[in-house]
N, C-alpha and C. Protein backbone atom coordinates (compact mmCIF):
# COMPACT_ATOMS: atom_id res chain seq x y z
N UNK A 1 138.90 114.29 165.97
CA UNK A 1 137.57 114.30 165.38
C UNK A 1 137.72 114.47 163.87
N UNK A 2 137.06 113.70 162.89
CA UNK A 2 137.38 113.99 161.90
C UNK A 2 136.47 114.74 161.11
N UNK A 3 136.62 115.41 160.08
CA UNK A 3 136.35 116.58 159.27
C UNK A 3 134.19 116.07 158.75
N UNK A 4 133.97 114.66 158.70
CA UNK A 4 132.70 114.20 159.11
C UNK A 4 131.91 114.70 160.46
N UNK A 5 132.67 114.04 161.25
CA UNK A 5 131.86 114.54 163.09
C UNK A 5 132.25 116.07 162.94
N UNK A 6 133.02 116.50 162.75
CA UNK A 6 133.03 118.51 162.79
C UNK A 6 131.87 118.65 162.17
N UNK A 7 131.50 118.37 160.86
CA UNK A 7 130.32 118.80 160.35
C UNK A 7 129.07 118.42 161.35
N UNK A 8 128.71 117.44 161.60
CA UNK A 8 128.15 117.16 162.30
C UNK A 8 127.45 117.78 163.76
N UNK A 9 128.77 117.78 164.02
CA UNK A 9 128.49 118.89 165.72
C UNK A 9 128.16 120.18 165.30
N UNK A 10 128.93 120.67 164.49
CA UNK A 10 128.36 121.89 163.71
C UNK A 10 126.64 122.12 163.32
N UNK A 11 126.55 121.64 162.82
CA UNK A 11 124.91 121.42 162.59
C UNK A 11 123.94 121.65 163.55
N UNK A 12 124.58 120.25 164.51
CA UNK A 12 123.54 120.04 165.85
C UNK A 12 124.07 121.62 166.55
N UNK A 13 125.24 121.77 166.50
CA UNK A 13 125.34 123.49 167.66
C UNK A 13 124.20 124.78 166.42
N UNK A 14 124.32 124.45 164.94
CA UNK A 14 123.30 125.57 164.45
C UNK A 14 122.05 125.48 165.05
N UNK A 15 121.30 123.88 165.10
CA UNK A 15 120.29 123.39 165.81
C UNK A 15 119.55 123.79 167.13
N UNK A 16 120.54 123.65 167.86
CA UNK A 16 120.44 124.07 169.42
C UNK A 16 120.37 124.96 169.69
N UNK A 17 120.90 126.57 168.88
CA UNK A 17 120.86 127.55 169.22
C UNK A 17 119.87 128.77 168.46
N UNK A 18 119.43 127.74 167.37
CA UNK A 18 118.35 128.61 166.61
C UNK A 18 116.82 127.92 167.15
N UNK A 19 116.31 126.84 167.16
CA UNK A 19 115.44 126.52 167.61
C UNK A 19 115.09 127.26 168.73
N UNK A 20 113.72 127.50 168.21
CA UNK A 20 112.75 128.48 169.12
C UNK A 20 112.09 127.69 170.73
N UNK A 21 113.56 127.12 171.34
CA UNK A 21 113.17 126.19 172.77
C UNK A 21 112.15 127.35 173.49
N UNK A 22 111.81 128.18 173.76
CA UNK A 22 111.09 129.01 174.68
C UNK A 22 109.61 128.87 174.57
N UNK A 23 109.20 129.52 172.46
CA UNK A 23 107.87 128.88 172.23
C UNK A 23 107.29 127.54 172.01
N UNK A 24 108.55 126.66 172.07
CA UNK A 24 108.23 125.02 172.07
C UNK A 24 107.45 124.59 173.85
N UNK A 25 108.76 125.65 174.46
CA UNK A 25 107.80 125.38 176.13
C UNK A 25 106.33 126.08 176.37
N UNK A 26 106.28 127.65 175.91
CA UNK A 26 105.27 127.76 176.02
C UNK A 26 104.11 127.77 175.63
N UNK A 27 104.21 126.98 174.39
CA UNK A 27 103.08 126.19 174.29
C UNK A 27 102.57 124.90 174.17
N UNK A 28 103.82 124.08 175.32
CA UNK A 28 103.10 122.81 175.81
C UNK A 28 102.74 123.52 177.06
N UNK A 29 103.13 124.73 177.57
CA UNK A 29 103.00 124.84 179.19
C UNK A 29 100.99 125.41 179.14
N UNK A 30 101.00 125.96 177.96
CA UNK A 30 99.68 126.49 177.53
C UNK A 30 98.77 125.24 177.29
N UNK A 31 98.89 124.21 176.68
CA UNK A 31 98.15 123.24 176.46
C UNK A 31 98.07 121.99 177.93
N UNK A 32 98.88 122.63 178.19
CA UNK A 32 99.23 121.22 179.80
C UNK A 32 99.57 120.24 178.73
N UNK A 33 100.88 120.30 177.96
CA UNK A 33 100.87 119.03 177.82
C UNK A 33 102.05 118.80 178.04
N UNK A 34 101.78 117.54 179.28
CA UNK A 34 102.41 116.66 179.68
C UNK A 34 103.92 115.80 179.27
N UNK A 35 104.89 115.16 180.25
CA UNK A 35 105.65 113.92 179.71
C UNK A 35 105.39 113.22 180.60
N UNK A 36 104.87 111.96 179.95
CA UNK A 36 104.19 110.53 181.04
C UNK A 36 105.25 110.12 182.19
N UNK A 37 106.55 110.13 181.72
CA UNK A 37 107.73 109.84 182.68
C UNK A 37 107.36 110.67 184.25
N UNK A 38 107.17 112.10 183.82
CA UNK A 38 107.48 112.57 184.94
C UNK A 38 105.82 113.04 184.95
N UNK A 39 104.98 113.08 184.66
CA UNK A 39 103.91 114.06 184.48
C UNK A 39 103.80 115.43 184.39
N UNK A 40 104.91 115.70 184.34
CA UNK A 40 105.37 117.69 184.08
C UNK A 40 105.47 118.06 182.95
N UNK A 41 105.06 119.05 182.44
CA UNK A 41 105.34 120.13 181.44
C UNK A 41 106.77 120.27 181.46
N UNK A 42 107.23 119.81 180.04
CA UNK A 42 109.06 119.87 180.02
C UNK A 42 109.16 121.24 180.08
N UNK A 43 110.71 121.76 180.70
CA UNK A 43 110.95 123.02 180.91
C UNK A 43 112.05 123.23 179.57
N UNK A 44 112.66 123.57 178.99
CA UNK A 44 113.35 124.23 177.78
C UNK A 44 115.16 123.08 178.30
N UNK A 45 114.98 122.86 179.75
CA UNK A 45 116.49 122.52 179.64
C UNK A 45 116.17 121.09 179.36
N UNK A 46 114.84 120.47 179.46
CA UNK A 46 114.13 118.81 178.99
C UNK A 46 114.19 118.83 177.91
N UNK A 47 113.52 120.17 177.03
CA UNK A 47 113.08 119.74 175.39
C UNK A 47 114.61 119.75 174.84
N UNK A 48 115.87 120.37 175.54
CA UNK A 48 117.10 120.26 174.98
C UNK A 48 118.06 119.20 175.05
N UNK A 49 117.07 118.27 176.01
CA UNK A 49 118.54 117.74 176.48
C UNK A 49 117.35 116.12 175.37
N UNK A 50 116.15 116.68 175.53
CA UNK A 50 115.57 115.04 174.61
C UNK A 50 115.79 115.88 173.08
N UNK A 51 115.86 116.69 173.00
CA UNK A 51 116.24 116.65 171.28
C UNK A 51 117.53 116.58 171.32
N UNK A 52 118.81 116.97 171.93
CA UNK A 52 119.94 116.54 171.62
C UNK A 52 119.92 114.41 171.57
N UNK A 53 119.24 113.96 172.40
CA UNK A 53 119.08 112.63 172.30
C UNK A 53 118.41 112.14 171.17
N UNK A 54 117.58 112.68 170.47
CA UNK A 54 117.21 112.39 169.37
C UNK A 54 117.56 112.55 167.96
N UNK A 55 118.08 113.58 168.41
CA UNK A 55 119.34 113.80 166.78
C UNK A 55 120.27 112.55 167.03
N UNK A 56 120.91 112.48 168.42
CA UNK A 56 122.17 111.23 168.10
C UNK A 56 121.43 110.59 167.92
N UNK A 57 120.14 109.79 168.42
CA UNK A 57 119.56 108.61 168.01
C UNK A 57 119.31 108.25 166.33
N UNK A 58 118.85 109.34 165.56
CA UNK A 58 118.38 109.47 164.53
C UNK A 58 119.64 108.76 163.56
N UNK A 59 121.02 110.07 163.99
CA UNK A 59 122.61 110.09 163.61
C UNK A 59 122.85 108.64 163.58
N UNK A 60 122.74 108.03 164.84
CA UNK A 60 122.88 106.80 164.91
C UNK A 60 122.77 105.41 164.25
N UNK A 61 121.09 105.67 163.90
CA UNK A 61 120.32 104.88 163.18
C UNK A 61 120.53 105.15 161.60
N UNK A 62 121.09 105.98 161.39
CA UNK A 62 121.09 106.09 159.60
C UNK A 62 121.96 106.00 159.21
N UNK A 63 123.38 106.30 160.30
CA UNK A 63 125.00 105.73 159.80
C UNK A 63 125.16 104.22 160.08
N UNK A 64 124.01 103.41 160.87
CA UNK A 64 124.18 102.08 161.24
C UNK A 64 123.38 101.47 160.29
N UNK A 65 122.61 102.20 159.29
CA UNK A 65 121.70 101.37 158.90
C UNK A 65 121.92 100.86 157.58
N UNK A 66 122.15 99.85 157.16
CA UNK A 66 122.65 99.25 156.08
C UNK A 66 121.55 99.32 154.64
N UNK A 67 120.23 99.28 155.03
CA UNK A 67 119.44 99.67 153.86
C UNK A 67 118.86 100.80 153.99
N UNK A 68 119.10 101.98 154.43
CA UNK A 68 118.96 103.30 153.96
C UNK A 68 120.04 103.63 152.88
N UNK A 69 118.83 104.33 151.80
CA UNK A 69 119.66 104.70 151.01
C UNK A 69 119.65 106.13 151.10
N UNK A 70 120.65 106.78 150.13
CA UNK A 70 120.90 108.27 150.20
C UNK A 70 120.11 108.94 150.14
N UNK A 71 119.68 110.08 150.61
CA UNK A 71 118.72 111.25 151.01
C UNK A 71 117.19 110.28 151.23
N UNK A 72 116.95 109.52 151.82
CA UNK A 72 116.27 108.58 152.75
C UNK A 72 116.17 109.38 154.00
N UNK A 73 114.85 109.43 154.85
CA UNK A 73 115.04 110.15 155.52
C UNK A 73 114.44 109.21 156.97
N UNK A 74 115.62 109.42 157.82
CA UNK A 74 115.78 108.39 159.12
C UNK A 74 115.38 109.34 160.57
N UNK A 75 114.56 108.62 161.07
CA UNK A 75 113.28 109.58 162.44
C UNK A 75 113.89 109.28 163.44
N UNK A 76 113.93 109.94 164.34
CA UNK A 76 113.96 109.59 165.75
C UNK A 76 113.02 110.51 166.27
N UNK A 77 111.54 110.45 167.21
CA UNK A 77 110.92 110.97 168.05
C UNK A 77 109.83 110.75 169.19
N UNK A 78 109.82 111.79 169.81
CA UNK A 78 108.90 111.52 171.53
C UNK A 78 108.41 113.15 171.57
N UNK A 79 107.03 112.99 172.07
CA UNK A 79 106.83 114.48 172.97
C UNK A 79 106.74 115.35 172.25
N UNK A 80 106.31 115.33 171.13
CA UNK A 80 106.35 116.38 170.11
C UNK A 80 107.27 116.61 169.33
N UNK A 81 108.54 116.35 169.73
CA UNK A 81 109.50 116.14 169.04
C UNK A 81 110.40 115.64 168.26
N UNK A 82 110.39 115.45 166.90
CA UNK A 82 110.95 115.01 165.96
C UNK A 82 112.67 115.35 165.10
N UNK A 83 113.42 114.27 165.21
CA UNK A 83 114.67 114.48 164.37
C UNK A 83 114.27 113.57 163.11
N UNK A 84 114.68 114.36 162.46
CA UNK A 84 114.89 113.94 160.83
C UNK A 84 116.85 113.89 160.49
N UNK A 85 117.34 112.91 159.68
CA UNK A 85 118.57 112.70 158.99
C UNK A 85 118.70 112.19 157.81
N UNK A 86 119.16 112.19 156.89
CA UNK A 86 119.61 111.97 156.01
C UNK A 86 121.06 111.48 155.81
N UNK A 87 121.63 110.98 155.24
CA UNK A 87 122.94 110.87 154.58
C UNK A 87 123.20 110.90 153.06
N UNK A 88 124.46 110.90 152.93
CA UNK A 88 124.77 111.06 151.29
C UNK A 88 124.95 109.48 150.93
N UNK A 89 125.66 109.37 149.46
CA UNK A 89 126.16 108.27 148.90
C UNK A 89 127.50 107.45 149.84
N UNK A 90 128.35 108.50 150.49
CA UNK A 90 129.22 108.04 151.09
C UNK A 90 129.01 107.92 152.29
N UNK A 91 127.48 107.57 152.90
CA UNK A 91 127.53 107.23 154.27
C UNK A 91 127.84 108.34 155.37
N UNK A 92 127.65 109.60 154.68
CA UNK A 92 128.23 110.54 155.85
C UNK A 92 126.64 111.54 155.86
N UNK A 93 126.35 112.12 157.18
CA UNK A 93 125.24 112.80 157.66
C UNK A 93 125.26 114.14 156.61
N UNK A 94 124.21 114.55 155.77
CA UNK A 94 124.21 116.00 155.00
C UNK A 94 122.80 116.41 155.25
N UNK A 95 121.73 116.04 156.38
CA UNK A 95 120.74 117.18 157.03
C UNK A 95 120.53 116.43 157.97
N UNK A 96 120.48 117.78 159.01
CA UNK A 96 119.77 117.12 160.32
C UNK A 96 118.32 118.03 160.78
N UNK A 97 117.03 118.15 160.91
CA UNK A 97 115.92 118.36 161.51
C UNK A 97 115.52 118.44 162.18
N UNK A 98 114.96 119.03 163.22
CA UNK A 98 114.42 119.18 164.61
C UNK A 98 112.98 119.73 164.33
N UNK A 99 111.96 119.26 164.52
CA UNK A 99 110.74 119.87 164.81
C UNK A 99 110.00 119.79 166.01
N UNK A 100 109.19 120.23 166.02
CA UNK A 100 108.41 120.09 167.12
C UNK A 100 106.89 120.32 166.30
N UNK A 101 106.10 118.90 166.49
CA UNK A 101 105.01 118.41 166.46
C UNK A 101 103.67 118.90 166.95
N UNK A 102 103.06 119.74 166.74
CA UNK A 102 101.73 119.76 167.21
C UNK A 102 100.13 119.53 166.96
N UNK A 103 100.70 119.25 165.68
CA UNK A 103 99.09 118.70 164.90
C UNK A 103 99.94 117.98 164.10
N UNK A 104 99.18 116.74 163.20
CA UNK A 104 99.75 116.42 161.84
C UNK A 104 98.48 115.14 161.61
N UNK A 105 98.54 114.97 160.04
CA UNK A 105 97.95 114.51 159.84
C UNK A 105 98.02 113.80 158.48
N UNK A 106 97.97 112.15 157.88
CA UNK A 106 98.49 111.50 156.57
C UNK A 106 97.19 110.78 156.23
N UNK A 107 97.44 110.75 154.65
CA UNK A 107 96.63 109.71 154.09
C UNK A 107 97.14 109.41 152.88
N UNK A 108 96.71 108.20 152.55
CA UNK A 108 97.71 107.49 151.39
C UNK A 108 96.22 107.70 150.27
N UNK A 109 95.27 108.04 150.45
CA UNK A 109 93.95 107.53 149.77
C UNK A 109 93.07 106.42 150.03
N UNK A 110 93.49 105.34 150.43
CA UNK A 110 93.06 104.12 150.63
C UNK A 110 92.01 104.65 151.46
């Protein structure tokens, strides 16, 4: 593994183990809200195993992506849940993001 992917896994293990998975469940379990796949309220080992899928997706998409530029920031999300990435000048991952979504709201002015 090289001294890139160490950083990397590193991150996603700070990720995984600080994220507050418990109040992410209980308050979709409070709102009933749903995943259309299954119609269930994800349980903490769902919201972990789709945000670990969404960081690689994100990881994925921003080391593959030829016109992202540096500190550009590349999405992957479902279900409330959002990964954010970035990379540097040399093509290598320097933030990774995990949120969880429950209101939001944009306007450009127009």
């Amino acid at each position: 593994m090289t001294k890139s992917e160490q950083k990397i896994e590193s991150m996603i293990q700070e990720i995984m183990e600080n994220f507050e998975w418990n109040r992410c469940a209980y308050t979709m379990k409070m709102l009933n809200w749903t995943w259309g796949f299954n119609n269930l309220v994800p349980q903490v080992e769902d919201l972990k195993n789709t945000a670990k899928y969404l960081i690689g997706s994100a990881i994925k998409g921003a080391l593959e992506s030829k016109d992202l530029r540096p500190d550009e920031v590349y999405l992957s999300s479902t279900g409330g849940l959002k990964a954010s990435v970035t990379k540097n000048r040399y093509n290598h991952i320097n933030y990774i993001n995990l949120e969880f979504i429950l209101t939001d709201w944009s306007s450009d002015g127009d």
